[in-house]
PDB file of N, CA and C in Angstrom:
ATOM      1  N   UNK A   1      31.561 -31.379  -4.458  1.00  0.00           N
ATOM      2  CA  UNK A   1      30.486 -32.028  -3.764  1.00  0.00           C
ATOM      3  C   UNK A   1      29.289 -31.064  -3.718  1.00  0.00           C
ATOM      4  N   UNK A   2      28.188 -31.449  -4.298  1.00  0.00           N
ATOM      5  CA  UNK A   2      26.927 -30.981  -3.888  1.00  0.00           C
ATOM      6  C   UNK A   2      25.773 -31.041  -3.019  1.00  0.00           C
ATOM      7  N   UNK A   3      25.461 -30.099  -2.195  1.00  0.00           N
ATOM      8  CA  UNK A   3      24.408 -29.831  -1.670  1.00  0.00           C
ATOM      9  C   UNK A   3      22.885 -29.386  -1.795  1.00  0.00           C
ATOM     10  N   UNK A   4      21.978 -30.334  -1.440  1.00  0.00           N
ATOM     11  CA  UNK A   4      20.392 -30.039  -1.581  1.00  0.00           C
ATOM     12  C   UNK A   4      19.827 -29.938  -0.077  1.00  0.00           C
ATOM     13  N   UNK A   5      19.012 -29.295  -0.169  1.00  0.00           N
ATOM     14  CA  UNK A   5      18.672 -28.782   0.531  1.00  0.00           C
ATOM     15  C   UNK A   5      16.807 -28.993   0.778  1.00  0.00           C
ATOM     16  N   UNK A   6      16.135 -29.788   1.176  1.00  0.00           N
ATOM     17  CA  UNK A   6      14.545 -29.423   1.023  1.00  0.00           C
ATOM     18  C   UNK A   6      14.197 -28.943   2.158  1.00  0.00           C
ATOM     19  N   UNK A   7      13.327 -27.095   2.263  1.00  0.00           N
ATOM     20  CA  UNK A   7      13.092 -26.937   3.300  1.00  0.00           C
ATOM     21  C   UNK A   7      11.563 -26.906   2.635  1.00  0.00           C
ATOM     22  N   UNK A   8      10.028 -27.225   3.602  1.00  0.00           N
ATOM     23  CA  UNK A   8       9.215 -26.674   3.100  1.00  0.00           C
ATOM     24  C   UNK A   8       8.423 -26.240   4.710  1.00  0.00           C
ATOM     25  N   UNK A   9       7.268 -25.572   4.244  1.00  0.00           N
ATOM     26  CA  UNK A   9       7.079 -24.695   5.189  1.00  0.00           C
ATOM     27  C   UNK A   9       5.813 -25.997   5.920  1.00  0.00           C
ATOM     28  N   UNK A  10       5.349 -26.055   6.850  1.00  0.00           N
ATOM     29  CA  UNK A  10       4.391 -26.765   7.320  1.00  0.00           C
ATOM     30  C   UNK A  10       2.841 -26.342   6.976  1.00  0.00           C
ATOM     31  N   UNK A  11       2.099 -27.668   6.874  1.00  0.00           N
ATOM     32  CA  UNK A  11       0.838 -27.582   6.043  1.00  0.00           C
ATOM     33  C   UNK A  11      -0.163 -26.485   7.153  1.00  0.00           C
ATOM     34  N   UNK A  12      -0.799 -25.956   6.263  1.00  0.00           N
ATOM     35  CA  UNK A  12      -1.743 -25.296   6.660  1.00  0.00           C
ATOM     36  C   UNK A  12      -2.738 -25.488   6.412  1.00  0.00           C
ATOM     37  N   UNK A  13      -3.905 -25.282   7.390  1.00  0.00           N
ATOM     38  CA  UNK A  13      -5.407 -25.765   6.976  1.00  0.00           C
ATOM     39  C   UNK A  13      -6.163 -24.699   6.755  1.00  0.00           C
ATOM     40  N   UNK A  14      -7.180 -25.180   5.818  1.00  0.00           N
ATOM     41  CA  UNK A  14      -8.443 -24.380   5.170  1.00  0.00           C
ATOM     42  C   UNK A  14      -8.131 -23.081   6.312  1.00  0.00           C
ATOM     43  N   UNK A  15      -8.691 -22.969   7.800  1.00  0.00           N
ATOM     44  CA  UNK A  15      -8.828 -21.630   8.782  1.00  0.00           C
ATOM     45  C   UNK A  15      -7.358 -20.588   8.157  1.00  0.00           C
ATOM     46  N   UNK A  16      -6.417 -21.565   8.617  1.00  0.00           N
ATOM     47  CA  UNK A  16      -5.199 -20.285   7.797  1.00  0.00           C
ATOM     48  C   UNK A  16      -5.312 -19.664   6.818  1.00  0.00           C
ATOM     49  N   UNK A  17      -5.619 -20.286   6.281  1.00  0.00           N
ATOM     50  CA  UNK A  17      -5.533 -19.448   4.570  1.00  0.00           C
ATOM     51  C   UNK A  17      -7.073 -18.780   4.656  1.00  0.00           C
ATOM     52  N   UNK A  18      -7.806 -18.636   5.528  1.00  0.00           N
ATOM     53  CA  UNK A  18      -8.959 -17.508   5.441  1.00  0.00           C
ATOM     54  C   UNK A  18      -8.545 -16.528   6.888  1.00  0.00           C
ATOM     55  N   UNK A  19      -7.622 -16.828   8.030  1.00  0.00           N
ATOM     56  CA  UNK A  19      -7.254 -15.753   8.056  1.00  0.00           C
ATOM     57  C   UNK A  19      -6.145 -15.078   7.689  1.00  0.00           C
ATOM     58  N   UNK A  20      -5.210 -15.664   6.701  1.00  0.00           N
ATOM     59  CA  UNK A  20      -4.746 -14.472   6.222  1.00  0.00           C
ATOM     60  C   UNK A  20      -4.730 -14.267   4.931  1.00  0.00           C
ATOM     61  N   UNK A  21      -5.941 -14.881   4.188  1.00  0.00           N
ATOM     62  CA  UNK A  21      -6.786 -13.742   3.087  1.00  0.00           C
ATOM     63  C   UNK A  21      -7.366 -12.880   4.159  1.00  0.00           C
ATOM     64  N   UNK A  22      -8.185 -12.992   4.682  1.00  0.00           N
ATOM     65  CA  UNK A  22      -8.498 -11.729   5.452  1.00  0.00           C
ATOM     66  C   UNK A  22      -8.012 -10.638   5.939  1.00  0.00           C
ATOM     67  N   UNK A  23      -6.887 -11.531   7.015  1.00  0.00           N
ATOM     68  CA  UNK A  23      -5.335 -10.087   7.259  1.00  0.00           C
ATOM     69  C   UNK A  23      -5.211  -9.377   5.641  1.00  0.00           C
ATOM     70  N   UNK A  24      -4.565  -9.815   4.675  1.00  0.00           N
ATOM     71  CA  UNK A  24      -4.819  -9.620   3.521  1.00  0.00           C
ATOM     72  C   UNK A  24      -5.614  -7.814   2.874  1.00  0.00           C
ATOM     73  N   UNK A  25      -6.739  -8.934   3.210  1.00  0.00           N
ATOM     74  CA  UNK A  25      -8.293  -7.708   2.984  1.00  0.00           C
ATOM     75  C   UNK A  25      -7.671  -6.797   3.447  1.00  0.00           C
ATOM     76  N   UNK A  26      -7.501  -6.903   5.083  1.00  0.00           N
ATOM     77  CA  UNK A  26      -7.831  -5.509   5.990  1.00  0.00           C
ATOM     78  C   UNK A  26      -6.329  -4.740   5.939  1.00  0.00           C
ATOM     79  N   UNK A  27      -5.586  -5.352   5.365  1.00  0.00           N
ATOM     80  CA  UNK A  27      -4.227  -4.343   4.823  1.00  0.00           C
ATOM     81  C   UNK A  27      -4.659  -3.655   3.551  1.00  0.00           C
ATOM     82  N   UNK A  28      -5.103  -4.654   2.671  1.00  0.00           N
ATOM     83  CA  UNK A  28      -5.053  -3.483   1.465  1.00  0.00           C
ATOM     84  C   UNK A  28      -6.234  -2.392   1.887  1.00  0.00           C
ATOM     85  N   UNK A  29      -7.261  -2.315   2.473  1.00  0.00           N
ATOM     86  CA  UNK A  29      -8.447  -1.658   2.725  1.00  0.00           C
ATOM     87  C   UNK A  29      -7.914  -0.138   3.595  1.00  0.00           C
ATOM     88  N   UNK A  30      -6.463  -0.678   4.604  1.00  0.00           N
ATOM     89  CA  UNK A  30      -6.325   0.117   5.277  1.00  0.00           C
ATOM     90  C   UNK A  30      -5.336   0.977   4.427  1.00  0.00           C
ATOM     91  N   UNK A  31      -4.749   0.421   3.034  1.00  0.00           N
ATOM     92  CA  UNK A  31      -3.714   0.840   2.803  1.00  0.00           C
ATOM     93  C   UNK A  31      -4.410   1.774   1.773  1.00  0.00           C
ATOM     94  N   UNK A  32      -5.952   1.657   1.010  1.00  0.00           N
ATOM     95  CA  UNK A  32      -6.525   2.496   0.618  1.00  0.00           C
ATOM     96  C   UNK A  32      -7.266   3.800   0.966  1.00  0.00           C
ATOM     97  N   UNK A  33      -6.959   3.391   2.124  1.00  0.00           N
ATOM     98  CA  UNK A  33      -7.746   5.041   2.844  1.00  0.00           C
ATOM     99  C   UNK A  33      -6.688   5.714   3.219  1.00  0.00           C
ATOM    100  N   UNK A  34      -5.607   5.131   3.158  1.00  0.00           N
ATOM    101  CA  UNK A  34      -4.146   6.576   3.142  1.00  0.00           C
ATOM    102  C   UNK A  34      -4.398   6.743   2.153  1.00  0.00           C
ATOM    103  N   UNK A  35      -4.133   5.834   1.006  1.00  0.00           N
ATOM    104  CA  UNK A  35      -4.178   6.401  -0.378  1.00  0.00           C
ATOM    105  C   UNK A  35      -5.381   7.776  -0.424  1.00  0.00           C
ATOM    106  N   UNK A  36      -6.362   7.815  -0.589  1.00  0.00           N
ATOM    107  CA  UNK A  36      -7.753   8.540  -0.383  1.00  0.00           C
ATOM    108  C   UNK A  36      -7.599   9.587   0.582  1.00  0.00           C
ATOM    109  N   UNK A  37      -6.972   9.516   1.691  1.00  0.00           N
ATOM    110  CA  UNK A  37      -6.960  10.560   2.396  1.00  0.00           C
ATOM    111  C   UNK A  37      -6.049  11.443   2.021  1.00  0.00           C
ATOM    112  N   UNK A  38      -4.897  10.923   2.059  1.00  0.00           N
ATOM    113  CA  UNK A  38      -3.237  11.740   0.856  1.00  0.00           C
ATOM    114  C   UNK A  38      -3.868  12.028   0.007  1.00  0.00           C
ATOM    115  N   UNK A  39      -4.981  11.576  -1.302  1.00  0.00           N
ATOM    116  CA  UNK A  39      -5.390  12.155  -2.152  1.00  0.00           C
ATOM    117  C   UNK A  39      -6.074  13.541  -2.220  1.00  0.00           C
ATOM    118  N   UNK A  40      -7.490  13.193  -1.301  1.00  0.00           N
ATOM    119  CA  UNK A  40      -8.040  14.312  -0.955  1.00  0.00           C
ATOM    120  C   UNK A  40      -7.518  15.382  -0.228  1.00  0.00           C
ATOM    121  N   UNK A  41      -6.584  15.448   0.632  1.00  0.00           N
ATOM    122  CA  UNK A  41      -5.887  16.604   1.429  1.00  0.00           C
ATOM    123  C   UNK A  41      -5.009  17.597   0.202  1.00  0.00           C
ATOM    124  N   UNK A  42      -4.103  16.738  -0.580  1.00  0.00           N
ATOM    125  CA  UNK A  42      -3.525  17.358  -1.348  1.00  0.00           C
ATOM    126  C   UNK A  42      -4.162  17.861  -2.448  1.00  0.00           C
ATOM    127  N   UNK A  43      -5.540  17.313  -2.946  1.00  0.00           N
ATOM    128  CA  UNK A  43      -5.847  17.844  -4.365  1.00  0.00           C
ATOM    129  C   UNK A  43      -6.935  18.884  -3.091  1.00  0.00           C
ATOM    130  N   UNK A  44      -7.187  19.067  -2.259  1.00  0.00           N
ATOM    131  CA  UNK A  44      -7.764  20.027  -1.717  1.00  0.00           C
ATOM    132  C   UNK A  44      -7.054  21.462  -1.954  1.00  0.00           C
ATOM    133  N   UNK A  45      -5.568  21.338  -1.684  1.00  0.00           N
ATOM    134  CA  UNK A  45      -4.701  22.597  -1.611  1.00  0.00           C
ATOM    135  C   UNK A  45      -5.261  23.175  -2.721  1.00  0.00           C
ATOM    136  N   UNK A  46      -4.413  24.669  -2.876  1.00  0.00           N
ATOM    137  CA  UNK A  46      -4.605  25.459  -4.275  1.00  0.00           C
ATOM    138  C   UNK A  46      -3.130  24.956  -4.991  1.00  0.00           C
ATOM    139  N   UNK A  47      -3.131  25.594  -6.055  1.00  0.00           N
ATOM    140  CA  UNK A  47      -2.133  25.493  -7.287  1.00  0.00           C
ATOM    141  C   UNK A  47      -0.640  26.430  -5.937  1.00  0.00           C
ATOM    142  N   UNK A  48      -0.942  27.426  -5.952  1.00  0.00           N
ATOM    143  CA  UNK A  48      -0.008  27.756  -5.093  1.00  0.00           C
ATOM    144  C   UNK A  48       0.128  27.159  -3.902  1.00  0.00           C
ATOM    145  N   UNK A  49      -0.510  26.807  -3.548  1.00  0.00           N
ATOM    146  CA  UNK A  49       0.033  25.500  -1.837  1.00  0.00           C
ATOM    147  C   UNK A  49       0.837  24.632  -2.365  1.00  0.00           C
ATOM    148  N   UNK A  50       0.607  23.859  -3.674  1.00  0.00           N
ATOM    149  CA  UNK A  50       1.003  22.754  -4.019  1.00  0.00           C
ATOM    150  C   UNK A  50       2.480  23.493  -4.484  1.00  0.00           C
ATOM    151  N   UNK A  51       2.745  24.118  -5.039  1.00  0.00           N
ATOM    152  CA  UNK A  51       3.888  25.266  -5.637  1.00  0.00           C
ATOM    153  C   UNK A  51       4.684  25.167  -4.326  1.00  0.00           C
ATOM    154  N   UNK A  52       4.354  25.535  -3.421  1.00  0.00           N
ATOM    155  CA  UNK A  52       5.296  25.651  -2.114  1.00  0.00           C
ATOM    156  C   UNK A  52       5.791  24.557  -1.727  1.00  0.00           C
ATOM    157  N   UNK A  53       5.134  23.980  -1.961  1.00  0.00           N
ATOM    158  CA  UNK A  53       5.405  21.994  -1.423  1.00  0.00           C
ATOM    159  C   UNK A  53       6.234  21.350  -2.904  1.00  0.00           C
ATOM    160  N   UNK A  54       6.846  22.160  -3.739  1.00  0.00           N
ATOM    161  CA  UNK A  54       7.571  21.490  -4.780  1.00  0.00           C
ATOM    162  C   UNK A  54       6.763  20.553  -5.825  1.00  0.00           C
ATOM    163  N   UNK A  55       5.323  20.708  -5.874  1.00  0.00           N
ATOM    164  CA  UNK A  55       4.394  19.609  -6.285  1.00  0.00           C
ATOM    165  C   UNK A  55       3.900  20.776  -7.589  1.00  0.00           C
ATOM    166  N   UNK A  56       2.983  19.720  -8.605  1.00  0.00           N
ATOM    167  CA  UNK A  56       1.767  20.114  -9.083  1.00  0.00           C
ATOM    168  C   UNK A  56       0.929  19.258  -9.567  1.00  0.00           C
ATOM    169  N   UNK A  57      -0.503  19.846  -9.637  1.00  0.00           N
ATOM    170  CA  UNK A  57      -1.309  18.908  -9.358  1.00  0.00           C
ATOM    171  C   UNK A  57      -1.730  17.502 -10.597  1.00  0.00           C
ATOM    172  N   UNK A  58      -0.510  17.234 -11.397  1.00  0.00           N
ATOM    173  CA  UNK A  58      -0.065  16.157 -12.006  1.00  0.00           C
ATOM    174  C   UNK A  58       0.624  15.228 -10.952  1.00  0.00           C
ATOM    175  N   UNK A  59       0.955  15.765 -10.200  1.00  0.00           N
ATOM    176  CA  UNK A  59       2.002  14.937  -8.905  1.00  0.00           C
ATOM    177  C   UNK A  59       0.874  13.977  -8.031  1.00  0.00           C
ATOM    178  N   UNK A  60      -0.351  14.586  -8.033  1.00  0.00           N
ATOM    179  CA  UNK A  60      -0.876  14.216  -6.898  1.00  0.00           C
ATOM    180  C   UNK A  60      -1.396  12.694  -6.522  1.00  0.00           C
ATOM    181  N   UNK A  61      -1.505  11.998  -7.714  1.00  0.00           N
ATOM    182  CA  UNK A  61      -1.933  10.987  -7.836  1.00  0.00           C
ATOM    183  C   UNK A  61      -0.802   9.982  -7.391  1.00  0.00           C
ATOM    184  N   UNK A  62       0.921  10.580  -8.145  1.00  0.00           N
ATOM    185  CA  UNK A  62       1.354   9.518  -7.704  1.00  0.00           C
ATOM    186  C   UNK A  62       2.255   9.782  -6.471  1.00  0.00           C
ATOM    187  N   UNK A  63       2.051  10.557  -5.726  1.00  0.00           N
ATOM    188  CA  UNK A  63       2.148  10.924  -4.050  1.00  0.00           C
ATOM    189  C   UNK A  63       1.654   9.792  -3.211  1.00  0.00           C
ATOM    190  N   UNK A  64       0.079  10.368  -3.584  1.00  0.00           N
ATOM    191  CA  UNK A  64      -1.039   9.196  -2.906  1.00  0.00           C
ATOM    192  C   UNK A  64      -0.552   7.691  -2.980  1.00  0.00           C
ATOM    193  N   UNK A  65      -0.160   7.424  -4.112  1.00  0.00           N
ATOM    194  CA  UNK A  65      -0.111   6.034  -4.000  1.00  0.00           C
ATOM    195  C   UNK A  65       1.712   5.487  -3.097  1.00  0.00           C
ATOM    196  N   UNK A  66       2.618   6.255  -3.680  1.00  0.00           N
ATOM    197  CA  UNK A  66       3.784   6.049  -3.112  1.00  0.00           C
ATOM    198  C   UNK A  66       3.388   6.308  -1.467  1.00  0.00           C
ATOM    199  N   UNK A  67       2.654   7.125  -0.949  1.00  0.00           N
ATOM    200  CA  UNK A  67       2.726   7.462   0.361  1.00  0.00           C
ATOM    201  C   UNK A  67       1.848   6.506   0.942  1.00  0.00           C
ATOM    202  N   UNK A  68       0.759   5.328   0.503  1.00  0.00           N
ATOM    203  CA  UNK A  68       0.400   4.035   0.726  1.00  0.00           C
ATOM    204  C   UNK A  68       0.631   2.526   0.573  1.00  0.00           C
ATOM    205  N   UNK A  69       1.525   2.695  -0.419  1.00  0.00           N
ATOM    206  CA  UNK A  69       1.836   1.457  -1.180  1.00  0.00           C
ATOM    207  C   UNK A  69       3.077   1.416  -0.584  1.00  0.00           C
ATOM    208  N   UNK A  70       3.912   1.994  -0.494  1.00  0.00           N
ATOM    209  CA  UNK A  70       5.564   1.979  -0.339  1.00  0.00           C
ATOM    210  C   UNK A  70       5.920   2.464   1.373  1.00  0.00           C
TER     211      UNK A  70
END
């Protein structure tokens, strides 16, 4: 015997879907200035700061983004 199932989610109007494209916006916006700030702090260090911290400055880019994105 088989089972179906229809669930769907309830309609939303035009206002919803502009605020959360917006929520949206202001996540990725916020999630770019970690990115940018992790960037700049770490490519600030020297070659030896980064050495101590297990890094080099090939690393730094994808720090920044794992430490915003993820």
């Amino acid at each position: 015997m088989a089972f179906a199932t229809d669930i769907r989610a309830a309609e939303t109007g035009i206002l919803d879907r502009i605020i959360a494209a917006y929520k949206g916006l202001v996540e990725r916006h916020e999630q770019y200035k970690v990115y940018c700030a992790t960037f700049n702090e770490l490519n600030a260090l020297s070659g030896r700061d980064l050495a101590d911290l297990g890094m080099n400055r090939s690393m730094i880019s994808d720090i920044a983004l794992e430490a915003a994105y993820k």
